[in-house]
C-alpha atoms as a PDB file:
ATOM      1  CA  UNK A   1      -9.099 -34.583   7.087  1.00  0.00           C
ATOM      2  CA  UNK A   2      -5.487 -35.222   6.457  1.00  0.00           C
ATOM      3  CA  UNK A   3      -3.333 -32.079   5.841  1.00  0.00           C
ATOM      4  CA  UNK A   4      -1.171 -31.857   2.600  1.00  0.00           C
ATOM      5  CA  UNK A   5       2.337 -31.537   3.696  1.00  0.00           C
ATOM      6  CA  UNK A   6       3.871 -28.168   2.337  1.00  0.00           C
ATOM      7  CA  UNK A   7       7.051 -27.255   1.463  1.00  0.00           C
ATOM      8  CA  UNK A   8       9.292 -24.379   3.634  1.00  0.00           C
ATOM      9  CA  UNK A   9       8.106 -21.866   0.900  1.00  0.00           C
ATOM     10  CA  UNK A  10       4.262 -22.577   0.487  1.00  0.00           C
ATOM     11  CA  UNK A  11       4.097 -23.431   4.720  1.00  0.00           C
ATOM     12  CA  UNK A  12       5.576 -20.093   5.603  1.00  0.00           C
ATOM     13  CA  UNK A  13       3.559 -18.007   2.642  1.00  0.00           C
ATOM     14  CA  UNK A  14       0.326 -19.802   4.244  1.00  0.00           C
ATOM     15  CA  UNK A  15       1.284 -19.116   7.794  1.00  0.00           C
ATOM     16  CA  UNK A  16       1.686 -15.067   6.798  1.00  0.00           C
ATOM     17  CA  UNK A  17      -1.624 -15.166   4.572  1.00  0.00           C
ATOM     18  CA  UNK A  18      -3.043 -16.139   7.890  1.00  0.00           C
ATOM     19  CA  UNK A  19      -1.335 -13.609  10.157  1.00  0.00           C
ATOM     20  CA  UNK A  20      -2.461 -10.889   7.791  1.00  0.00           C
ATOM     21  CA  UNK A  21      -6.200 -11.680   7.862  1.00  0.00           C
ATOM     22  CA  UNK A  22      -5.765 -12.359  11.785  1.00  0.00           C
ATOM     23  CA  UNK A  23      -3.888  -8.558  11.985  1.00  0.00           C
ATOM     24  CA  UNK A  24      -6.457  -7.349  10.062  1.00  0.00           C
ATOM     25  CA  UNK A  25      -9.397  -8.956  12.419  1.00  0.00           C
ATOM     26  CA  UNK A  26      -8.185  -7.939  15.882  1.00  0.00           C
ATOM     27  CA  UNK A  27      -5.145  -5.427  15.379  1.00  0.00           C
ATOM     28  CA  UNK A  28      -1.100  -6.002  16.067  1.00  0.00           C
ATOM     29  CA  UNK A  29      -1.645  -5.400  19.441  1.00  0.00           C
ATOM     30  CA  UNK A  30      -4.034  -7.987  20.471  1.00  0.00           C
ATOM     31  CA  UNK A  31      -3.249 -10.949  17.446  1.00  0.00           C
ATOM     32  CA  UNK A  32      -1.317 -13.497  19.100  1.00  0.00           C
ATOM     33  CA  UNK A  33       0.325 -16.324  17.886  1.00  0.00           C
ATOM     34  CA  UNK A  34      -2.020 -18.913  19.056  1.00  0.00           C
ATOM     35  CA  UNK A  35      -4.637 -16.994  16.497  1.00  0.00           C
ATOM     36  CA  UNK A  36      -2.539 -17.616  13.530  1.00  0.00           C
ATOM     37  CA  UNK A  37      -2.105 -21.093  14.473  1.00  0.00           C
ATOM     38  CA  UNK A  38      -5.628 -21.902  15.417  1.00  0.00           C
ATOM     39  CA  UNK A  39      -7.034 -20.075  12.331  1.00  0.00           C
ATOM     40  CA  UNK A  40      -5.286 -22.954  10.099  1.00  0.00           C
ATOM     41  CA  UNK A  41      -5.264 -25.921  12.720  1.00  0.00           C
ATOM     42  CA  UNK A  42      -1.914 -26.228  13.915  1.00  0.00           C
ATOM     43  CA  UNK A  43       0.512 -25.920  16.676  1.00  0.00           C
ATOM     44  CA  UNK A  44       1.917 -22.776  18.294  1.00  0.00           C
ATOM     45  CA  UNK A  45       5.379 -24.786  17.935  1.00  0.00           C
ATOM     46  CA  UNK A  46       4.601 -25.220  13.699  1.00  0.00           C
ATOM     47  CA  UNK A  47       4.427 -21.115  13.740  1.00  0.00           C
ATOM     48  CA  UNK A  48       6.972 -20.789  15.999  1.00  0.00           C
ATOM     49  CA  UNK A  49       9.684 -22.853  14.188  1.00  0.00           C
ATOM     50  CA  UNK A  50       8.974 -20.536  10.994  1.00  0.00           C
ATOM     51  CA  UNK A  51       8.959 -17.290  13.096  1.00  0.00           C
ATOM     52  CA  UNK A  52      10.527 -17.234  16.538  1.00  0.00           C
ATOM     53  CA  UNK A  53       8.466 -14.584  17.942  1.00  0.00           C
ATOM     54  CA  UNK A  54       5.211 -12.490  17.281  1.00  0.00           C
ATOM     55  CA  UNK A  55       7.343  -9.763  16.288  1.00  0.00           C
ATOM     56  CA  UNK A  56       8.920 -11.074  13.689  1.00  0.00           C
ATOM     57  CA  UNK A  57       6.019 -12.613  12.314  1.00  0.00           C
ATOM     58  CA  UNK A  58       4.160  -9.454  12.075  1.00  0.00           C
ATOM     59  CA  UNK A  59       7.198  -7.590  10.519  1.00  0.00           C
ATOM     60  CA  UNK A  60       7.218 -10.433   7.639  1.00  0.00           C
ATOM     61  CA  UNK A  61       2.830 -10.558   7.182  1.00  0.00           C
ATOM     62  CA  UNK A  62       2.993  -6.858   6.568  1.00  0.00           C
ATOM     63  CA  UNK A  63       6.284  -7.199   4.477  1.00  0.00           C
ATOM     64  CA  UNK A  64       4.796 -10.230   2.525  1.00  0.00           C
ATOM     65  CA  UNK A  65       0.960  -7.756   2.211  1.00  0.00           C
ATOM     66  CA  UNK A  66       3.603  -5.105   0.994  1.00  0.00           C
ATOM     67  CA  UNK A  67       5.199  -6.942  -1.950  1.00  0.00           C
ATOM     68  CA  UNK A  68       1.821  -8.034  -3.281  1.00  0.00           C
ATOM     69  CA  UNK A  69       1.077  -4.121  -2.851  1.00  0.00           C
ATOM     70  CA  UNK A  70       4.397  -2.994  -4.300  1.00  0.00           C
ATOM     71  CA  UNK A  71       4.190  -5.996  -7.555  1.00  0.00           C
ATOM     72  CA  UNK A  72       0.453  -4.581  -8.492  1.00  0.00           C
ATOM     73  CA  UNK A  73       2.127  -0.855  -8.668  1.00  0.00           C
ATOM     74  CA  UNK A  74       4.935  -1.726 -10.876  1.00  0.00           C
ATOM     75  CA  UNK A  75       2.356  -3.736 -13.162  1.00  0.00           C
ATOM     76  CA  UNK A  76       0.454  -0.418 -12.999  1.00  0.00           C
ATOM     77  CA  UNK A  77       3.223   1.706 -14.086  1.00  0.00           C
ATOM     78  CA  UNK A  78       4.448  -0.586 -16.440  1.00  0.00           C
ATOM     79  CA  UNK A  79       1.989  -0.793 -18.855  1.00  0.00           C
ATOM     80  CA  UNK A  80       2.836   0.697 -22.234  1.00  0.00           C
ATOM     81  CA  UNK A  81       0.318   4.040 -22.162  1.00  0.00           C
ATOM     82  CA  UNK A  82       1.640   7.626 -21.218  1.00  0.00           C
ATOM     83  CA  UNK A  83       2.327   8.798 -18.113  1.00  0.00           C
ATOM     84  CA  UNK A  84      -0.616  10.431 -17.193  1.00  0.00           C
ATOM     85  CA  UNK A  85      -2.494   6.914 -17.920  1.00  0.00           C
ATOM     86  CA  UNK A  86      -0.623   5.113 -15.946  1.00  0.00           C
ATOM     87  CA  UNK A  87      -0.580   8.068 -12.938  1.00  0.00           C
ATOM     88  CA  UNK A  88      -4.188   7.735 -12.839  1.00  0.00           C
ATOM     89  CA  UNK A  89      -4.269   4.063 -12.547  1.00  0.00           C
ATOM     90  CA  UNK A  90      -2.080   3.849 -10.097  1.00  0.00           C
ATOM     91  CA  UNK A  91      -3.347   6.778  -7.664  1.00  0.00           C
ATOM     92  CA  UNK A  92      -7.053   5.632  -8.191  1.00  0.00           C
ATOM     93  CA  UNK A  93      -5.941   1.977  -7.033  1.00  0.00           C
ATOM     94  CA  UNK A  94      -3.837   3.398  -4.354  1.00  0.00           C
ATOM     95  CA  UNK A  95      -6.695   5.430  -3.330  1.00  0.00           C
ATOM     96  CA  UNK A  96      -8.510   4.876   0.117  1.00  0.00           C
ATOM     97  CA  UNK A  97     -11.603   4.354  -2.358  1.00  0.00           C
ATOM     98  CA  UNK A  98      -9.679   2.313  -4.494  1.00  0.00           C
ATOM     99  CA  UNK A  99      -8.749  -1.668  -4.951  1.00  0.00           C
ATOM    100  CA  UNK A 100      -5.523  -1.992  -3.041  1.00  0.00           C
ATOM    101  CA  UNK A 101      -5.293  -4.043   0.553  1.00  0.00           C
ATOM    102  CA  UNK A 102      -7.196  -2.953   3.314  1.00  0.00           C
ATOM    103  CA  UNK A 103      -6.374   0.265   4.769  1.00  0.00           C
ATOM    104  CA  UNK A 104      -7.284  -1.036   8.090  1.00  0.00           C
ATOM    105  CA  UNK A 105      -3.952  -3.126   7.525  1.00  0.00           C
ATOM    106  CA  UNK A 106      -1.505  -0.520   6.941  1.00  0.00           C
ATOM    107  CA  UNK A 107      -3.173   2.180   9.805  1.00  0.00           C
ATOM    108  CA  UNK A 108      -2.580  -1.071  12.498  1.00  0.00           C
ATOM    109  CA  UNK A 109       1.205  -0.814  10.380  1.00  0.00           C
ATOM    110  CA  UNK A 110       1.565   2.512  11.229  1.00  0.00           C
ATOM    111  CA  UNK A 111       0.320   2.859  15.010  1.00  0.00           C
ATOM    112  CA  UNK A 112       2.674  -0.348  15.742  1.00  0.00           C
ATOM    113  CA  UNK A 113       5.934   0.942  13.799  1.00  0.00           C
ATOM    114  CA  UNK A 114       5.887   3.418  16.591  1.00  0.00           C
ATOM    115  CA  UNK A 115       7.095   0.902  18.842  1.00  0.00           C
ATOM    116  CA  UNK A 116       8.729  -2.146  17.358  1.00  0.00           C
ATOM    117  CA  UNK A 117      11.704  -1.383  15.019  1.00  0.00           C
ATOM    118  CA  UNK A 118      11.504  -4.367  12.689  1.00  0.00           C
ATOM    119  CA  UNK A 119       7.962  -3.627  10.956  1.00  0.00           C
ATOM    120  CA  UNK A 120       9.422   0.681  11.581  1.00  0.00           C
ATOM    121  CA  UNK A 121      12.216  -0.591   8.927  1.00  0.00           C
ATOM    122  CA  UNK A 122       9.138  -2.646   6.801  1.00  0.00           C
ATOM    123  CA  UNK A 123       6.870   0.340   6.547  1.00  0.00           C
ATOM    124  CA  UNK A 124       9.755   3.061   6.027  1.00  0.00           C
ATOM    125  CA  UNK A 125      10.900   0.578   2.944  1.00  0.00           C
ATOM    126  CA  UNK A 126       7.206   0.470   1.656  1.00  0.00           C
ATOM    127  CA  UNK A 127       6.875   4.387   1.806  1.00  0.00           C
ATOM    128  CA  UNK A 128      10.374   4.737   0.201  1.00  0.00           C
ATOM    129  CA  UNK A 129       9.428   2.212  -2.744  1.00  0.00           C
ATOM    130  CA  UNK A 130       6.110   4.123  -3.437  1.00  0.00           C
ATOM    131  CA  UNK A 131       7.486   7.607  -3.468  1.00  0.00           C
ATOM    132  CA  UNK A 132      10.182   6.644  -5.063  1.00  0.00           C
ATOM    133  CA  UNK A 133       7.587   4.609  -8.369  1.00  0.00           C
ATOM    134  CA  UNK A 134       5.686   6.974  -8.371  1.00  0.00           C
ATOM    135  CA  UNK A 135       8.354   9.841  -8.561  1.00  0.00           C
ATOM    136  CA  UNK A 136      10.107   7.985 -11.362  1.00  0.00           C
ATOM    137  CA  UNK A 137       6.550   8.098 -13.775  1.00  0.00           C
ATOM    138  CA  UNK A 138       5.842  12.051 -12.786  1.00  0.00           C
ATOM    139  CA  UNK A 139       9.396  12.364 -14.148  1.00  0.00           C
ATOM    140  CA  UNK A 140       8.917  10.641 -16.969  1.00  0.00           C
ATOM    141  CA  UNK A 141       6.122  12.933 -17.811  1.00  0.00           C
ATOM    142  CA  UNK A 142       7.729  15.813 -17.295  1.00  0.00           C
ATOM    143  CA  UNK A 143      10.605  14.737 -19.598  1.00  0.00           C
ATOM    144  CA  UNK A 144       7.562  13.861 -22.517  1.00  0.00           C
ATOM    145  CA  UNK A 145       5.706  16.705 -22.290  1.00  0.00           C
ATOM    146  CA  UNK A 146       2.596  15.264 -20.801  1.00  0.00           C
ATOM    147  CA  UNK A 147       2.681  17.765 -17.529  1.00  0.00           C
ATOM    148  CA  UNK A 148       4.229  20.051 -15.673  1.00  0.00           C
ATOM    149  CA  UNK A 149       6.353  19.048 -12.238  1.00  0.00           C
ATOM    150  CA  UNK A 150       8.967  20.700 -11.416  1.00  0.00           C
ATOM    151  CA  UNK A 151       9.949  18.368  -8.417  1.00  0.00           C
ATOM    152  CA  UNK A 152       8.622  14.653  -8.883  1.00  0.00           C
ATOM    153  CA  UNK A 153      10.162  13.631  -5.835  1.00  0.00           C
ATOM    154  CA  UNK A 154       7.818  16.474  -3.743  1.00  0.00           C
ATOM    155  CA  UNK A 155       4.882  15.453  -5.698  1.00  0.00           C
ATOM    156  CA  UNK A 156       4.798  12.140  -4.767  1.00  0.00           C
ATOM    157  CA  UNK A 157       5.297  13.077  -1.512  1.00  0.00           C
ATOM    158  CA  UNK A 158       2.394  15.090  -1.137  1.00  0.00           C
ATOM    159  CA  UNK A 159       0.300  12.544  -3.165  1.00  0.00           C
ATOM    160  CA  UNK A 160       1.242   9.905  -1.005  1.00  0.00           C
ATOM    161  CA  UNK A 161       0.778  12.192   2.385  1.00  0.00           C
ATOM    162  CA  UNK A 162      -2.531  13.211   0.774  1.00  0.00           C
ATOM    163  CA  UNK A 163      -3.648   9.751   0.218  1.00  0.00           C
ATOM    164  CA  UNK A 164      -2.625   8.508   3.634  1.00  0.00           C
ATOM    165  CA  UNK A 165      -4.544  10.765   5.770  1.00  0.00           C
ATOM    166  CA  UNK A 166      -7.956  10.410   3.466  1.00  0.00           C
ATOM    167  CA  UNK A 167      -7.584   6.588   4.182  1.00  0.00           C
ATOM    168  CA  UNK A 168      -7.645   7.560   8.000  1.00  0.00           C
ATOM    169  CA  UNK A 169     -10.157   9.463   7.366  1.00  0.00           C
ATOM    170  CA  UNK A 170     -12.456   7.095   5.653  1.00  0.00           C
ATOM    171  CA  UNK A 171     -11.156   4.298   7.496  1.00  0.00           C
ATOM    172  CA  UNK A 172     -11.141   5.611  11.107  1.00  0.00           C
ATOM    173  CA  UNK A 173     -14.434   7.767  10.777  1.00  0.00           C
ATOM    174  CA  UNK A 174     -16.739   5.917   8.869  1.00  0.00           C
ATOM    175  CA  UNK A 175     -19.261   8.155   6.537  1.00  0.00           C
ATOM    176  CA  UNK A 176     -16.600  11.411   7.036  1.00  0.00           C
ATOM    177  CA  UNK A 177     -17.487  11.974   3.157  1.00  0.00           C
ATOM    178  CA  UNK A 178     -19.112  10.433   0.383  1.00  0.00           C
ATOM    179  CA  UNK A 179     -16.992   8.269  -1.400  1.00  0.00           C
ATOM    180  CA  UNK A 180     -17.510  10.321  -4.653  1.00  0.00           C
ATOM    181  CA  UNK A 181     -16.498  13.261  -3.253  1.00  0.00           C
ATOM    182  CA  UNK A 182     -12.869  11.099  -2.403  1.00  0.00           C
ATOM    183  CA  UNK A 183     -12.370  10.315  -5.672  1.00  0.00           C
ATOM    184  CA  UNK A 184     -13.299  13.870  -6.809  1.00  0.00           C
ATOM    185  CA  UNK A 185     -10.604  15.121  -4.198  1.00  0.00           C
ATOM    186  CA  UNK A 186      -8.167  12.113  -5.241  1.00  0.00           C
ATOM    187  CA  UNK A 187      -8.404  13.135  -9.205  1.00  0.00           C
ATOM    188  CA  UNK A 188      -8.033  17.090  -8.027  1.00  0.00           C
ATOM    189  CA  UNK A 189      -5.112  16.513  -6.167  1.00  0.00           C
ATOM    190  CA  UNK A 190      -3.619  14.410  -8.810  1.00  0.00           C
ATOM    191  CA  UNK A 191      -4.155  17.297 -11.839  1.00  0.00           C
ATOM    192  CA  UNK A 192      -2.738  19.704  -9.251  1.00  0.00           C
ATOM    193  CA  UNK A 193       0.209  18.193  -8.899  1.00  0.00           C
ATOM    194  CA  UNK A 194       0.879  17.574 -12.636  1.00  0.00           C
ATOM    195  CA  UNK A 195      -0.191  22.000 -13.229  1.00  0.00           C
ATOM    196  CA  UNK A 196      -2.946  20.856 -15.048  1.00  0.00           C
ATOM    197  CA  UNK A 197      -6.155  22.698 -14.928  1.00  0.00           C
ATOM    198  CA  UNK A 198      -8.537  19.715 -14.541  1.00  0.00           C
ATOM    199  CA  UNK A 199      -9.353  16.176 -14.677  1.00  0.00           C
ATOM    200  CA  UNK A 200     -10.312  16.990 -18.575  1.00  0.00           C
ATOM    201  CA  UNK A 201      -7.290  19.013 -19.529  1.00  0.00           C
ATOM    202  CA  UNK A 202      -5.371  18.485 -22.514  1.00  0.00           C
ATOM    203  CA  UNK A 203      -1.506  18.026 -22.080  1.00  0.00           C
ATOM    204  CA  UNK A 204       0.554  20.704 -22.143  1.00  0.00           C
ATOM    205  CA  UNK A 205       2.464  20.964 -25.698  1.00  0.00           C
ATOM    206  CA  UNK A 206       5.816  20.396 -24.338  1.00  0.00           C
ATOM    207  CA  UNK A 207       7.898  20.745 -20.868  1.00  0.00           C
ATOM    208  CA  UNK A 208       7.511  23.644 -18.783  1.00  0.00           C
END
């Protein structure tokens, strides 16, 4: 069957679709460029001459899984509701239980960021962007009455640190917990954060 020739744009965005899935298949450490390659029937030389080494092509699939990530969280928090609407949504997506890529992806991120620099400075931009959303909607709650937080910046921190180590939970040890009970602890560490009392709460009636 004769290939359709792609542009720069739509060759490279196929060639990290492809590394992604490989990553996600057999891990950073063992995906090699020959994978990539073989997995949409061309030459080492055709991935090569897009990304000169393995390195960088891993540092640009999980950049390029990140963005996709990081564009379905702004949507999220975008969306004309309050605050606590949009909190929700976005933690229960973010959520090891939850709809956003594979957590299998971003624990291989995390064990290989330990030793090559370029996908360290990927992942430590990906953390900084979600904190940092997810701080700016806490604060905007705060400043409308819809919770308590006295420091949105912690809060997202500890959501986000809470929410990481679940998904290595759930991901690394298979049947830990229920996947109800998850969400139960994903919705009670969310109302904690925002001092309300639980998941059913009422707003408070104006800023602490």
């Amino acid at each position: 069957m004769t290939r359709v020739r792609l542009s720069v744009a739509e060759r490279r965005e196929e060639l990290l679709r492809a590394a992604v899935e490989q990553i996600e298949a057999r891990g950073v450490a063992a995906v090699r460029i020959a994978d990539v390659a073989s997995a949409l029937g061309v030459s080492n030389a055709l991935v090569l001459y897009h990304f000169a080494s393995k390195e960088q092509l891993v540092a640009a699939a999980f950049r390029y899984a990140a963005e996709a990530d990081l564009t379905h969280l702004r949507k999220l928090l975008g969306r004309r509701t309050s605050a606590l609407r949009r909190l929700r949504s976005a933690v229960r997506w973010y959520a090891p239980t939850g709809q956003a890529k594979g957590w299998r992806l971003w624990i291989e991120g995390w064990a290989a960021a330990l030793r090559e620099p370029a996908l360290r400075e990927v992942m430590q931009d990906l953390d900084r962007q979600w904190k940092a959303a997810l701080a700016e909607v806490i604060a905007e709650g705060v400043a409308a009455g819809e919770f308590r937080c006295p420091d949105p910046r912690a809060s997202a921190l500890r959501l986000t640190a809470f929410l990481d180590g679940l998904a290595v939970q759930l991901t690394s040890y298979p049947g830990t917990m229920p996947r109800a009970r998850a969400q139960q602890w994903t919705e009670e560490g969310l109302t904690r954060e925002l001092g309300l009392d639980s998941p059913s709460s009422p707003p408070p009636s104006g800023p602490a």
